[in-house]
Protein backbone atom coordinates (compact mmCIF):
# COMPACT_ATOMS: atom_id res chain seq x y z
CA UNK A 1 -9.61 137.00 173.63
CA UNK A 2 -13.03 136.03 171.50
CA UNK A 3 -15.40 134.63 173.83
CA UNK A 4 -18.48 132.51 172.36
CA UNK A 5 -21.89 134.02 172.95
CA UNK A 6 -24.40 131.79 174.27
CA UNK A 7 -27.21 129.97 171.92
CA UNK A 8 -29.60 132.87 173.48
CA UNK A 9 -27.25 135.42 172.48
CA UNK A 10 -27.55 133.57 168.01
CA UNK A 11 -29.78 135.92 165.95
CA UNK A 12 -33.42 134.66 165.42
CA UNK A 13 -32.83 133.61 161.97
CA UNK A 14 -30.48 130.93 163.08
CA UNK A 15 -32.04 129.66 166.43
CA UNK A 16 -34.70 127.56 165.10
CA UNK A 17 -32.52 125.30 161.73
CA UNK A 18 -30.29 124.68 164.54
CA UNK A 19 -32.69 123.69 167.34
CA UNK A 20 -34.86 121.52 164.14
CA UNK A 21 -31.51 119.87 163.05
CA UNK A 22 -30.38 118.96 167.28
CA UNK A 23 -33.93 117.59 166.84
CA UNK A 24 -33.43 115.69 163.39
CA UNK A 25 -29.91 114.16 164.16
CA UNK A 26 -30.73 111.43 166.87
CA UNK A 27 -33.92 110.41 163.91
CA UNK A 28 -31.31 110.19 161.10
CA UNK A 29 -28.92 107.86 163.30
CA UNK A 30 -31.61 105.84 164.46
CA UNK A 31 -32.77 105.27 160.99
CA UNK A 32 -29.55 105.01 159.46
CA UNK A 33 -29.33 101.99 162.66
CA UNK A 34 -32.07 100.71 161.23
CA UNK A 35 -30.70 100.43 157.69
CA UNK A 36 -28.11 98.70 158.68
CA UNK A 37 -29.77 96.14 160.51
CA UNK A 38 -32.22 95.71 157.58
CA UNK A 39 -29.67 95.08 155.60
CA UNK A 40 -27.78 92.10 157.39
CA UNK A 41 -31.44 90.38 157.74
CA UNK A 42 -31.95 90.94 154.26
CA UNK A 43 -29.12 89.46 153.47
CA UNK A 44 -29.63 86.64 156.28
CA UNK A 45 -32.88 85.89 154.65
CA UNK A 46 -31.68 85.76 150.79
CA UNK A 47 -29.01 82.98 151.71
CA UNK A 48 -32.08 81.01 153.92
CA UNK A 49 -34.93 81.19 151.07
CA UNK A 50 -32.33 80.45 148.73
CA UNK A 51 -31.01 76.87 150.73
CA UNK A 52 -34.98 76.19 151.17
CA UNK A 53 -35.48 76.47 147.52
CA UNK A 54 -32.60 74.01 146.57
CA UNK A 55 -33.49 71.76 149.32
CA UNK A 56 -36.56 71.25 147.76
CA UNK A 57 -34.98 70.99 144.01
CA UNK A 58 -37.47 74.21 142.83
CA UNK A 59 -34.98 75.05 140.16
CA UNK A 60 -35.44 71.25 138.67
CA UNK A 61 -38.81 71.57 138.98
CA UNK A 62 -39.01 74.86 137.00
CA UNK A 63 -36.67 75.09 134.85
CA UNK A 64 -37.91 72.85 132.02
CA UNK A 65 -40.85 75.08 132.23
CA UNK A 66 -41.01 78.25 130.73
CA UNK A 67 -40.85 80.60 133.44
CA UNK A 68 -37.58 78.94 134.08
CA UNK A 69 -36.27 80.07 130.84
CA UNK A 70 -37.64 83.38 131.29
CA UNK A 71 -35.49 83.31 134.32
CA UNK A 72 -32.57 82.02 132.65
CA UNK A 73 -32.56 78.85 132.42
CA UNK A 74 -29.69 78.39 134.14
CA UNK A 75 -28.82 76.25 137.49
CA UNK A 76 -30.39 78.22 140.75
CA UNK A 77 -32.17 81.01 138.80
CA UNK A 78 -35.61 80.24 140.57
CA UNK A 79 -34.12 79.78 144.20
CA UNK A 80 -31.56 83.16 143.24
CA UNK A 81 -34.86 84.98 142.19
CA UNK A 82 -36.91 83.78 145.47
CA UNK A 83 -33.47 84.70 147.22
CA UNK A 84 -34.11 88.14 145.94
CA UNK A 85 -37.44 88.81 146.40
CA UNK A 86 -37.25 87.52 150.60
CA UNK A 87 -34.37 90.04 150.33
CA UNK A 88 -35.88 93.47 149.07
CA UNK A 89 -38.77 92.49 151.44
CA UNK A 90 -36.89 92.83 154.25
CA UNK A 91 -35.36 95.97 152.76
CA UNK A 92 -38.64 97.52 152.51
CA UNK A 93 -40.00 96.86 155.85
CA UNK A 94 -36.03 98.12 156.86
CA UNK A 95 -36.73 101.39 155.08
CA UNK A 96 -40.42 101.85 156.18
CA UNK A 97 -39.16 101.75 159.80
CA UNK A 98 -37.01 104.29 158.54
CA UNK A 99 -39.11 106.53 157.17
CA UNK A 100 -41.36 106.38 160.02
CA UNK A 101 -38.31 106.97 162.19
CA UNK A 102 -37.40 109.95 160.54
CA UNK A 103 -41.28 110.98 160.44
CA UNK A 104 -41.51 111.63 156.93
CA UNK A 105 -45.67 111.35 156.56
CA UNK A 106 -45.67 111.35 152.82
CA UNK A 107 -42.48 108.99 152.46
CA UNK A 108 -44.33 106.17 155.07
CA UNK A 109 -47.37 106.33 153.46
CA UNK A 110 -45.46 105.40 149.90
CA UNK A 111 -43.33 102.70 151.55
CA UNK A 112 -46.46 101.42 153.48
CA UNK A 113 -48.54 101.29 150.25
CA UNK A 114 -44.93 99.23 148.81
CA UNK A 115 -45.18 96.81 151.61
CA UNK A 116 -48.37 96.29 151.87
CA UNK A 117 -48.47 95.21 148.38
CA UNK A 118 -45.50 92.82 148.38
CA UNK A 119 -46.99 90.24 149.76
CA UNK A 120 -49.75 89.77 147.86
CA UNK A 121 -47.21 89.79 144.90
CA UNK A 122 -45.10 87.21 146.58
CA UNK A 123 -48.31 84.82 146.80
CA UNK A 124 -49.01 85.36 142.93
CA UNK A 125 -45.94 84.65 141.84
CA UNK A 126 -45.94 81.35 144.12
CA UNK A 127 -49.09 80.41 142.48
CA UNK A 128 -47.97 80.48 138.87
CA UNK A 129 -44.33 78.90 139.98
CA UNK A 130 -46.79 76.37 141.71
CA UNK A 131 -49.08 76.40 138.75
CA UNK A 132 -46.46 75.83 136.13
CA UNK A 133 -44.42 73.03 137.80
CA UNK A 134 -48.25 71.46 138.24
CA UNK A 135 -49.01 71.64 134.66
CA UNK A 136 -45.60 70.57 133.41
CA UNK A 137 -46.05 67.34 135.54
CA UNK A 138 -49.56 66.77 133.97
CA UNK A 139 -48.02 67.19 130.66
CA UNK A 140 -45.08 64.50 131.51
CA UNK A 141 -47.73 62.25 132.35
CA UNK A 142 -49.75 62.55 129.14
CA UNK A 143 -46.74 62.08 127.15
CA UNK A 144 -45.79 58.71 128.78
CA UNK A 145 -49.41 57.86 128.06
CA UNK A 146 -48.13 58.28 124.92
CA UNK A 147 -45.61 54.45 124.60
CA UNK A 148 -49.09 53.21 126.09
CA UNK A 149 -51.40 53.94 123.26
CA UNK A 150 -48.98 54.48 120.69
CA UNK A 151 -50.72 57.57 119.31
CA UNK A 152 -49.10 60.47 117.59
CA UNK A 153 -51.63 62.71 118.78
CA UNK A 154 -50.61 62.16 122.13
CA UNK A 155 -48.05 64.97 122.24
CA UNK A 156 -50.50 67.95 120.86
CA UNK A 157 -52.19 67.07 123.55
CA UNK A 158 -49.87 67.34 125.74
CA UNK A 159 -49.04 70.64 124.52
CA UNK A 160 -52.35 71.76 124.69
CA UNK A 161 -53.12 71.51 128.35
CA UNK A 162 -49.52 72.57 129.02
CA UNK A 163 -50.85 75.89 127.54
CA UNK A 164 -54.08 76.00 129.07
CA UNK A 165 -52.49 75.30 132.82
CA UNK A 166 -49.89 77.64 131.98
CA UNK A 167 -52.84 80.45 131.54
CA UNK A 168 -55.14 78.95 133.95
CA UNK A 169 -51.93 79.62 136.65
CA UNK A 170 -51.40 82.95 135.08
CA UNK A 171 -55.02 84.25 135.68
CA UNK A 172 -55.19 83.11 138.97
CA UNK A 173 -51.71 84.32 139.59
CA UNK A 174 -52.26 88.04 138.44
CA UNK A 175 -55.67 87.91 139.95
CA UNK A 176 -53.69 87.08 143.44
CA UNK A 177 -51.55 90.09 142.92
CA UNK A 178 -54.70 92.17 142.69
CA UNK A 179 -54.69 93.15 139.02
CA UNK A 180 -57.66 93.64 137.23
CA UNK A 181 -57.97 90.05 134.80
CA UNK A 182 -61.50 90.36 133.37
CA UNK A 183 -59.49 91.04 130.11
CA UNK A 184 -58.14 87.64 130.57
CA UNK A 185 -61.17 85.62 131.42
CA UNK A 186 -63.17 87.49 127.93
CA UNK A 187 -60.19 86.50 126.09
CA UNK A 188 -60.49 83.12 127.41
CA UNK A 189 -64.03 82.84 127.05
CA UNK A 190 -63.09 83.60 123.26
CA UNK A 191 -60.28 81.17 122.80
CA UNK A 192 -62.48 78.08 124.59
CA UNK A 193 -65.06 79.22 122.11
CA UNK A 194 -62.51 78.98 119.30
CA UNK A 195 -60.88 75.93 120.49
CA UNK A 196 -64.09 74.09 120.98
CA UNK A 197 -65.24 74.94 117.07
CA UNK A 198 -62.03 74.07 115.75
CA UNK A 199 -62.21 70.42 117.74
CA UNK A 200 -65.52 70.18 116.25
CA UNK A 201 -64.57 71.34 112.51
CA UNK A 202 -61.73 69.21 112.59
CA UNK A 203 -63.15 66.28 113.92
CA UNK A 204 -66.03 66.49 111.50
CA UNK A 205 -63.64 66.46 108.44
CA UNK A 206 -61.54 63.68 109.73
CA UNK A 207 -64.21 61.36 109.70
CA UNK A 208 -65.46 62.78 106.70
CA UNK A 209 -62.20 62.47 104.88
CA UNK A 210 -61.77 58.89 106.99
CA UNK A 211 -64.99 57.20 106.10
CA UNK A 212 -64.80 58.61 102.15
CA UNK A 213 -62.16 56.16 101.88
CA UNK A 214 -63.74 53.47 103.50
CA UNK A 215 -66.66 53.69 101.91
CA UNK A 216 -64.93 53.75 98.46
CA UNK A 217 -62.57 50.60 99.48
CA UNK A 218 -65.75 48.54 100.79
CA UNK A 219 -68.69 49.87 98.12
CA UNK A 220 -68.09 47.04 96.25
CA UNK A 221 -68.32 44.48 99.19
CA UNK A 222 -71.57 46.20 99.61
CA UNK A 223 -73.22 45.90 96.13
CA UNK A 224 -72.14 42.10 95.72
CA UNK A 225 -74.00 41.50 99.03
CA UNK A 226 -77.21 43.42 98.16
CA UNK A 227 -76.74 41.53 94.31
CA UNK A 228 -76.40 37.97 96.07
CA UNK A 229 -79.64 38.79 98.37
CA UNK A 230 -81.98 39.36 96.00
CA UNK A 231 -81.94 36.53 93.95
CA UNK A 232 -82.57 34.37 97.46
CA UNK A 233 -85.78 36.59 98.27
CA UNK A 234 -87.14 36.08 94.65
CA UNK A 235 -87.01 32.11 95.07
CA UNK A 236 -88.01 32.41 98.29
CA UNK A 237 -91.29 34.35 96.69
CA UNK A 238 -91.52 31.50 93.48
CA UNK A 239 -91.50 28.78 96.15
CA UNK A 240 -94.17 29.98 98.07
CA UNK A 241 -96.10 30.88 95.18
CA UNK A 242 -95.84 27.18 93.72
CA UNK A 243 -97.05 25.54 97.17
CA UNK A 244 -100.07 27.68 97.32
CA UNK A 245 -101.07 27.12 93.80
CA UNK A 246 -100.54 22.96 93.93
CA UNK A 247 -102.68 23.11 97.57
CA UNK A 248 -105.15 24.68 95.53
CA UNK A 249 -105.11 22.22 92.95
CA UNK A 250 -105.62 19.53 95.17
CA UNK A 251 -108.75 20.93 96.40
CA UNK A 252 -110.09 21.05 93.26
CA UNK A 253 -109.46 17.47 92.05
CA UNK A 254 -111.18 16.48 95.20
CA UNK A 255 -114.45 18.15 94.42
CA UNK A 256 -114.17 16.95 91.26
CA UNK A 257 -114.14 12.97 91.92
CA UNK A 258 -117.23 13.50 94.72
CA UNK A 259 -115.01 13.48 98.15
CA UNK A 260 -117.24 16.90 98.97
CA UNK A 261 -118.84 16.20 102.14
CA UNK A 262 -123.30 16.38 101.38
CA UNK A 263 -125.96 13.78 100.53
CA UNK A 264 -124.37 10.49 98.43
CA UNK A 265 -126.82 7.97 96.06
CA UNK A 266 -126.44 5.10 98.41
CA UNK A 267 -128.50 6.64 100.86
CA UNK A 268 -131.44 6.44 98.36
């Protein structure tokens, strides 16, 4: 009958893979435990994030804007993508434990670096969902001004600081997430520059082009009024002239009958 030899009696060779895989098994369940519970709070968490964002009618707010249409545009893309994003969170702290569990240096340190970084990328992309339901509002608002002042101008402006909020959110946004955005504020530095000489060019030839034609449709008012003062001023002038000269004529006719004051013959 074969009897089995005792785990003194293996050879060398085959001592130590067995003794490092009795040690390795108890890590792999307990991370594989770990998984699992990962998983079902992942899961938990996708379905809560998800009813918070609906709640609060996010996907109304953002889906006229046009991160919602990157996302979609469809009915509960927003709270489906916030869904998501709670979900592989929870996933990644799952699989960090994991990792550390199974004592895997150079796998923790990658997951750690992961995690660590998630949620400063969850706070970003609040800001520019926050940012572009903000500037979409501001933009509703200018366009209402718009039955107010009856302008057509009213909607390019609208549009305009759409744009500029939706960049404004954008920069701050990415800058949030930690990426480098000096790129961004030189290129915005350029277009306010650009902008602001444009405003100025174009204002300059619309009341260029604006007053030609008034000038040309009221020239004539102009002349007829200058014609019709001049005559007035050159009366004005003869009158005065003709006063002076009669007042001066007076004088003389007095010294000329003897009404100069001096010495008379009756006092002789």
């Amino acid at each position: 009958m074969l009897q089995l030899q005792p785990a003194q009696q293996l050879p060398n060779w085959l001592q130590d893979p067995i003794a490092e895989l009795v040690t390795f098994l108890p890590r792999l369940v307990g991370a594989l435990i770990i998984l699992f519970i990962g998983w079902i709070i992942g899961r938990f968490a996708a379905r809560v994030v998800q009813r918070l964002a609906d709640g609060i009618e996010l996907d109304r707010m953002v889906l006229e804007t046009p991160l919602g249409r990157m996302l979609g545009g469809t009915e509960q893309a927003v709270s489906r993508a916030f869904g998501s994003l709670a979900k592989w969170f929870v996933y990644a702290l799952a699989i960090l434990a994991a990792a550390n569990a199974l004592a895997i240096t150079l796998l923790s340190e990658w997951i750690s670096i992961a995690v660590a970084y998630l949620p400063a990328f969850i706070a970003g992309l609040l800001v520019i969902v926050l940012g572009f339901i903000v500037a979409d509002f501001i933009g509703d608002i200018i366009e209402r001004m718009q039955l107010a002042t009856e302008s057509a101008y009213t909607s390019w402006f609208a549009n305009g600081a759409r744009m500029f909020l939706y960049f404004t959110a954008i920069v701050i946004g990415l800058d949030t997430m930690g990426i480098d955005v000096a790129i961004l504020y030189v290129f915005a530095r350029a277009l306010a520059w650009g902008l602001a000489a444009a405003v100025a060019i174009g204002v300059g030839v619309a009341f260029g082009w604006g007053g030609k034609d008034y000038v040309s449709e009221n020239i004539d008012r102009w002349m007829g009024r200058t014609a019709d003062m001049a005559p007035d001023e050159g009366s004005s002038s003869g009158q005065s002239g003709t006063g002076s000269q009669s007042s001066t004529q007076a004088r003389d006719a007095d010294r000329d009958s003897g009404t100069e004051p001096g010495p008379s013959t009756d006092d002789d």
